[in-house]
N, C-alpha and C. Protein backbone atom coordinates (compact mmCIF):
# COMPACT_ATOMS: atom_id res chain seq x y z
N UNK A 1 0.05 24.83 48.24
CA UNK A 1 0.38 23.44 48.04
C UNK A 1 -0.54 22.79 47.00
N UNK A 2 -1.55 23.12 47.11
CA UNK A 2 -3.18 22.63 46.29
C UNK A 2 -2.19 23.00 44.62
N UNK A 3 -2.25 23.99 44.88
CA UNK A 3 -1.39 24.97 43.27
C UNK A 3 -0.63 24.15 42.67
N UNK A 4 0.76 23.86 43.29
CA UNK A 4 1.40 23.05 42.57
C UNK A 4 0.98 21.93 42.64
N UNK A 5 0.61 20.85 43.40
CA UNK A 5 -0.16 19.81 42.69
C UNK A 5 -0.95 19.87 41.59
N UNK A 6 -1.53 21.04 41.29
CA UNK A 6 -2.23 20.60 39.70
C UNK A 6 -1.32 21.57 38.98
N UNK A 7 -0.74 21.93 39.39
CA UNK A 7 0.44 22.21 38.34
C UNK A 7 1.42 21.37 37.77
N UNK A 8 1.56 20.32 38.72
CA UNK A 8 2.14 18.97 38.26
C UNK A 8 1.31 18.04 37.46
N UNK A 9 0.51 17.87 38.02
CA UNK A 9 -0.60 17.11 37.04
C UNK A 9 -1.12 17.38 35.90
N UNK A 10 -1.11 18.97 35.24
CA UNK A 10 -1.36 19.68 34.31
C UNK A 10 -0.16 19.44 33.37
N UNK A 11 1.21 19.34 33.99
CA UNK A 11 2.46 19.16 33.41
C UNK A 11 2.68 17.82 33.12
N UNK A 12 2.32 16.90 34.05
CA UNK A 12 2.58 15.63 33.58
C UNK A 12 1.06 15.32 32.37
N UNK A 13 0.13 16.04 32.39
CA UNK A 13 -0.73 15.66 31.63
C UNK A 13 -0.14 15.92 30.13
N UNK A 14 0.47 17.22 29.86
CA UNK A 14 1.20 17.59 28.84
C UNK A 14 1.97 16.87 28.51
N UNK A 15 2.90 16.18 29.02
CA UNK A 15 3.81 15.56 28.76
C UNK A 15 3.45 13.71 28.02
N UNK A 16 2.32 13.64 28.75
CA UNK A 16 1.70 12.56 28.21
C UNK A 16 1.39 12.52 26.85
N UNK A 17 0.13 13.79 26.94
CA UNK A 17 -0.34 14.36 25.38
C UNK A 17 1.31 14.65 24.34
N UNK A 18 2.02 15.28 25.01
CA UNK A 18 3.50 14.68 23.69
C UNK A 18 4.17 13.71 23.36
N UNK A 19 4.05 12.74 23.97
CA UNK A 19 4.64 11.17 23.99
C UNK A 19 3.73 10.42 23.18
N UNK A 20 2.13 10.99 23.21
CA UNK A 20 1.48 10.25 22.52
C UNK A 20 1.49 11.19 20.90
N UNK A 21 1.46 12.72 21.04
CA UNK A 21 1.94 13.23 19.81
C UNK A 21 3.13 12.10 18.94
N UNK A 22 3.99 11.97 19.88
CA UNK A 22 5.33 11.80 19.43
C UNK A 22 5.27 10.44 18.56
N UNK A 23 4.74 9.69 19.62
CA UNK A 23 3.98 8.01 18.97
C UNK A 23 3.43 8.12 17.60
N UNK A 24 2.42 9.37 17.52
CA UNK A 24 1.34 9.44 16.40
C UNK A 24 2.18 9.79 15.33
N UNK A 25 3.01 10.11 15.51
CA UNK A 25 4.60 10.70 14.31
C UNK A 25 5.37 10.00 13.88
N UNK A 26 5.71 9.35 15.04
CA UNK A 26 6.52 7.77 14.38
C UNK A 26 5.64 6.56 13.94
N UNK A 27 4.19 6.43 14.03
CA UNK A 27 3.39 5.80 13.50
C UNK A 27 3.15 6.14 12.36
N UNK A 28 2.99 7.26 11.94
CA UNK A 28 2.37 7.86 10.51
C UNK A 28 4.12 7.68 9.65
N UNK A 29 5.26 8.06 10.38
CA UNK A 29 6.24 7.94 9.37
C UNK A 29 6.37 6.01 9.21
N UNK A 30 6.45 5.54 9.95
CA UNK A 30 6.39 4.28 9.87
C UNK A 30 5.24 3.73 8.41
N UNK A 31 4.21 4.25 8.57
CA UNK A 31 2.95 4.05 7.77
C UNK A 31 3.59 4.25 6.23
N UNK A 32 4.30 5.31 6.17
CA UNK A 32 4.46 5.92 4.91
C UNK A 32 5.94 5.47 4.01
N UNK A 33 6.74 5.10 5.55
CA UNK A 33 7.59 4.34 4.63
C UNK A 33 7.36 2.69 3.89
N UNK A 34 6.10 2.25 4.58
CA UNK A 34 5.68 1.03 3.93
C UNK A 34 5.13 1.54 2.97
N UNK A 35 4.58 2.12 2.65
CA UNK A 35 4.19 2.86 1.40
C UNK A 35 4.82 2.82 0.69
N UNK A 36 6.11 3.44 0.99
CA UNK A 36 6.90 3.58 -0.25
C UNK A 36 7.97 2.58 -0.33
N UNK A 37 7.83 1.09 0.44
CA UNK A 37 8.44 0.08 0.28
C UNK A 37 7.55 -0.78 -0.88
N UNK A 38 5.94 -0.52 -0.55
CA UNK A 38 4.95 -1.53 -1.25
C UNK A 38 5.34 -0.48 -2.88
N UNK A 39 5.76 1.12 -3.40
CA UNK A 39 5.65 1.08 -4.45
C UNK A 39 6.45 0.75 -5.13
N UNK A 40 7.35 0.85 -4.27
CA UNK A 40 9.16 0.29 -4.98
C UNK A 40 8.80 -1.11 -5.53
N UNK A 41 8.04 -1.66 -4.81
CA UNK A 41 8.35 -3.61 -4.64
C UNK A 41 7.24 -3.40 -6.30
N UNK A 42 6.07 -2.97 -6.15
CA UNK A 42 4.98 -2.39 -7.63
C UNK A 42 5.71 -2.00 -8.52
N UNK A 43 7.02 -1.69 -8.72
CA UNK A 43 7.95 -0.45 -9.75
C UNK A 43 8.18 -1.59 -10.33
N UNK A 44 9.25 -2.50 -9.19
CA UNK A 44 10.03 -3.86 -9.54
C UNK A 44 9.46 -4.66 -10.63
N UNK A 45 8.32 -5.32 -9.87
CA UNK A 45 7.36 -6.20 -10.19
C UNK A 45 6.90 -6.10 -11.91
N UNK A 46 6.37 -4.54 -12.04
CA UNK A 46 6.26 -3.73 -13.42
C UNK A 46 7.11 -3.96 -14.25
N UNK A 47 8.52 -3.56 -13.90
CA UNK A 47 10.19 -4.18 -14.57
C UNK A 47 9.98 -5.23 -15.21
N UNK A 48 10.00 -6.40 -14.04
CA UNK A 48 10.06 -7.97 -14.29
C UNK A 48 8.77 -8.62 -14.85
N UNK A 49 7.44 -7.96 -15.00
CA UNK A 49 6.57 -8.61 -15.51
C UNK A 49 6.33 -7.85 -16.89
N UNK A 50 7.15 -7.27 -17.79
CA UNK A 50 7.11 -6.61 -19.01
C UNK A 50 7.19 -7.69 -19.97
N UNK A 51 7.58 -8.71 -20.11
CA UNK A 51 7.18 -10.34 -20.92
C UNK A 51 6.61 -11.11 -20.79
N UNK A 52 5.87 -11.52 -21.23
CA UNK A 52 5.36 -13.02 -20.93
C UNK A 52 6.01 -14.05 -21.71
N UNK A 53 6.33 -14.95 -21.08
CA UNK A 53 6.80 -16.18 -21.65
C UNK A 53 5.53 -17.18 -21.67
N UNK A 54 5.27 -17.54 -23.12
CA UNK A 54 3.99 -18.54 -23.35
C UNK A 54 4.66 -19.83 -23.98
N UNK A 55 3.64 -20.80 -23.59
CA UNK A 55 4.59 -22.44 -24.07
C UNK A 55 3.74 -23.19 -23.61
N UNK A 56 3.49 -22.87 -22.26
CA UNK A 56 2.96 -23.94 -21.33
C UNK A 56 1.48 -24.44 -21.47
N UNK A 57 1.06 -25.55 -21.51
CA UNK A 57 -0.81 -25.84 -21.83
C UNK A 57 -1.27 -26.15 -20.78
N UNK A 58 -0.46 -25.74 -19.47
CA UNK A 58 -1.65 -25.98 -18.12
C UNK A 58 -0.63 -25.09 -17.02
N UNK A 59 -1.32 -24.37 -16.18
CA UNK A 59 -1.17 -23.71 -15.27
C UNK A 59 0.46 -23.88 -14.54
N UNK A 60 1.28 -22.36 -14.32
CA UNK A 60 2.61 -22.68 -14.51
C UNK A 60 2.69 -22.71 -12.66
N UNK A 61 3.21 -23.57 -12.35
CA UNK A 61 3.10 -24.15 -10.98
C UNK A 61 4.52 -23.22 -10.27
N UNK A 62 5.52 -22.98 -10.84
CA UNK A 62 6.52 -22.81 -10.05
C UNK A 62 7.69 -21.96 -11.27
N UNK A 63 8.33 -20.70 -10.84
CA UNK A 63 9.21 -20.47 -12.34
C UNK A 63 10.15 -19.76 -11.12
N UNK A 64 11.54 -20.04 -11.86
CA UNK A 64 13.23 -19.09 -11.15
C UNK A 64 13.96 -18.97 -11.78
N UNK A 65 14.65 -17.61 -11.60
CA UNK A 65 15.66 -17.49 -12.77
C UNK A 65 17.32 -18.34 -11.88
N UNK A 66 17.50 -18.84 -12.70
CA UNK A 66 18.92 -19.90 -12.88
C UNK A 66 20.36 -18.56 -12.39
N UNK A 67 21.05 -19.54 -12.01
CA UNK A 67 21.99 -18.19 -11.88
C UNK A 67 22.51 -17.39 -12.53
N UNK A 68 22.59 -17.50 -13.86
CA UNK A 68 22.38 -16.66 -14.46
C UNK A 68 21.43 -16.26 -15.41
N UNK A 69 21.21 -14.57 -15.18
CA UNK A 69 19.80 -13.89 -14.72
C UNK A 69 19.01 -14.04 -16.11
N UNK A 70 19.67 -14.78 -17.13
CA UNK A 70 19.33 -14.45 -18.12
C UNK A 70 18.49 -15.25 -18.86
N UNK A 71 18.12 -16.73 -17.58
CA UNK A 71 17.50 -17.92 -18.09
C UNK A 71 16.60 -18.18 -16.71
N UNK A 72 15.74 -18.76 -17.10
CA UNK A 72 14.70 -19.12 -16.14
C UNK A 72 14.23 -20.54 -16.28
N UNK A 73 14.11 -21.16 -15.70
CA UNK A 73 13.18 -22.24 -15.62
C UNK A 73 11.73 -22.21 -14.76
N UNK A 74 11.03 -23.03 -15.79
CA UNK A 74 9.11 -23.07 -14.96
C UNK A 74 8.74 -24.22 -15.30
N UNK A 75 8.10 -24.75 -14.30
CA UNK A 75 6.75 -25.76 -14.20
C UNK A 75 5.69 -25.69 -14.10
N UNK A 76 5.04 -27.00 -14.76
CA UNK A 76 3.90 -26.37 -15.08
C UNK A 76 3.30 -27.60 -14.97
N UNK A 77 2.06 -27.18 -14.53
CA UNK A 77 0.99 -28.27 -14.42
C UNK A 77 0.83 -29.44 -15.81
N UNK A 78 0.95 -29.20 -16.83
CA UNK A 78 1.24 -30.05 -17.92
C UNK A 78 2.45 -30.47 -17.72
N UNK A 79 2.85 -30.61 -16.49
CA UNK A 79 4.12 -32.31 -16.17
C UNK A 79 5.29 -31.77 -17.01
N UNK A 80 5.48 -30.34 -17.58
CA UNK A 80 6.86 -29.97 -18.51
C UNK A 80 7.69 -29.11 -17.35
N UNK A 81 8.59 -29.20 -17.84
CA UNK A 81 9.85 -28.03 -17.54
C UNK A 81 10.07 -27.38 -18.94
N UNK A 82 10.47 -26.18 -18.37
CA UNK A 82 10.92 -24.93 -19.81
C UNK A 82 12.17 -24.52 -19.38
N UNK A 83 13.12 -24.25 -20.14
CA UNK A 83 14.26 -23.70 -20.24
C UNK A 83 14.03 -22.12 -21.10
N UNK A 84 14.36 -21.20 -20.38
CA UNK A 84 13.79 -19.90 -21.29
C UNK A 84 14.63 -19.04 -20.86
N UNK A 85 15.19 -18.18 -22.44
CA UNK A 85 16.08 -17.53 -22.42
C UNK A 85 15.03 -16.01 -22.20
N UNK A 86 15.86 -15.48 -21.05
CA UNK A 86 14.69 -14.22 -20.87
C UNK A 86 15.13 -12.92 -21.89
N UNK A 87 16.59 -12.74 -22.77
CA UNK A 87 16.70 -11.73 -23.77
C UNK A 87 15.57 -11.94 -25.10
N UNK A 88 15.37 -12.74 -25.37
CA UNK A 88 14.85 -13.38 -26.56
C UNK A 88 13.35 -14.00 -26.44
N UNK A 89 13.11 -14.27 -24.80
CA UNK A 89 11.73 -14.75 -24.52
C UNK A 89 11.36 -15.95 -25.22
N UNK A 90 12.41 -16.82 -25.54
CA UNK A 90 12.37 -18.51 -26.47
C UNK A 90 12.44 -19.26 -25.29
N UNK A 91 11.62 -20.40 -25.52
CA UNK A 91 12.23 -21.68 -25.21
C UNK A 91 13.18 -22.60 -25.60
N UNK A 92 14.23 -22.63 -25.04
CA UNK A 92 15.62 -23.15 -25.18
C UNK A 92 15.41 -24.81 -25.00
N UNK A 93 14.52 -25.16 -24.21
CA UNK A 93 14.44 -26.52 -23.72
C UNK A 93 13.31 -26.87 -22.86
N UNK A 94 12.74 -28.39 -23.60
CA UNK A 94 11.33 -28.91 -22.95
C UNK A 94 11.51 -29.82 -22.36
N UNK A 95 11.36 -30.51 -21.07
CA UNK A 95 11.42 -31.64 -20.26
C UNK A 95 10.03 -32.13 -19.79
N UNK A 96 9.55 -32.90 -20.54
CA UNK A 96 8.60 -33.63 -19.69
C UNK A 96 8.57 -34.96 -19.14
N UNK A 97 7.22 -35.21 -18.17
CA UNK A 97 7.56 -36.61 -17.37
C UNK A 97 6.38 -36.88 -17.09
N UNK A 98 6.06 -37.87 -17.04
CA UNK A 98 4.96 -38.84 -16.56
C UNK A 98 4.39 -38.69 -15.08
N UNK A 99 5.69 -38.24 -14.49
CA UNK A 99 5.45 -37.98 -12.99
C UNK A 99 5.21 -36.55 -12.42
N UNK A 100 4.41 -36.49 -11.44
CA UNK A 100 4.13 -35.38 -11.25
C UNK A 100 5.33 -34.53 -11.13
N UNK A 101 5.50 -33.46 -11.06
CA UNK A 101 7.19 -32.67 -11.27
C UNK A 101 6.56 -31.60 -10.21
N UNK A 102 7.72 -31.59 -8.98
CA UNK A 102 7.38 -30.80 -8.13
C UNK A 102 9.05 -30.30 -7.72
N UNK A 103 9.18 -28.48 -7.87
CA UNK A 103 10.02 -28.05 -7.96
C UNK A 103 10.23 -27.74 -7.01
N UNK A 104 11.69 -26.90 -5.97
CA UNK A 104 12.05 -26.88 -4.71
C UNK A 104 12.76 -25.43 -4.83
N UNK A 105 12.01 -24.21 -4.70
CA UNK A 105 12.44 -23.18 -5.05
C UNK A 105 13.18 -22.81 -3.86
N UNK A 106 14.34 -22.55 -3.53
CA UNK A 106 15.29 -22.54 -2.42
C UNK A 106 15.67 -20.78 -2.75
């Protein structure tokens, strides 16, 4: 009787030690697919930051591309708006204001 009681306990001990294997497996794949979510999002980022658009004379507060992908607008701490064509990297159009300009990126 003694026997199989630690034969059970030896078995349920095993069984523990694989559940927590099992955990340590889906933790590490978990781990690695953020990995390779954070290099994708780094790939992107690389893509979309290959221009700079310059214009602005004080710190650009807020920028989105318009619906179509091909124009952007930014604000900027110098109280302007820019209209910018992103093939050509021009400014299409300057808006400024007296008032502070605070944009609502939705």
């Amino acid at each position: 009787m003694m026997m199989m009681m630690m034969m059970m306990m030896m078995m349920m001990m095993m069984m523990m030690m694989m559940m927590m294997m099992m955990m340590m497996m889906m933790m590490m794949m978990m781990m690695m697919m953020l990995v390779v979510v954070v290099v994708v999002v780094m790939m992107m980022m690389m893509v979309v930051l290959q221009h700079t658009l310059t214009g602005h004379s004080g710190k650009v507060l807020a920028a989105k591309f318009l619906s179509d992908p091909n124009h952007i607008v930014s604000g900027s701490h110098d109280r302007t708006l820019k209209l910018w064509d992103v093939r050509t990297s021009a400014c299409m159009s300057c808006q400024s204001s007296s008032l502070v300009i605070q944009l609502r990126l939705v």
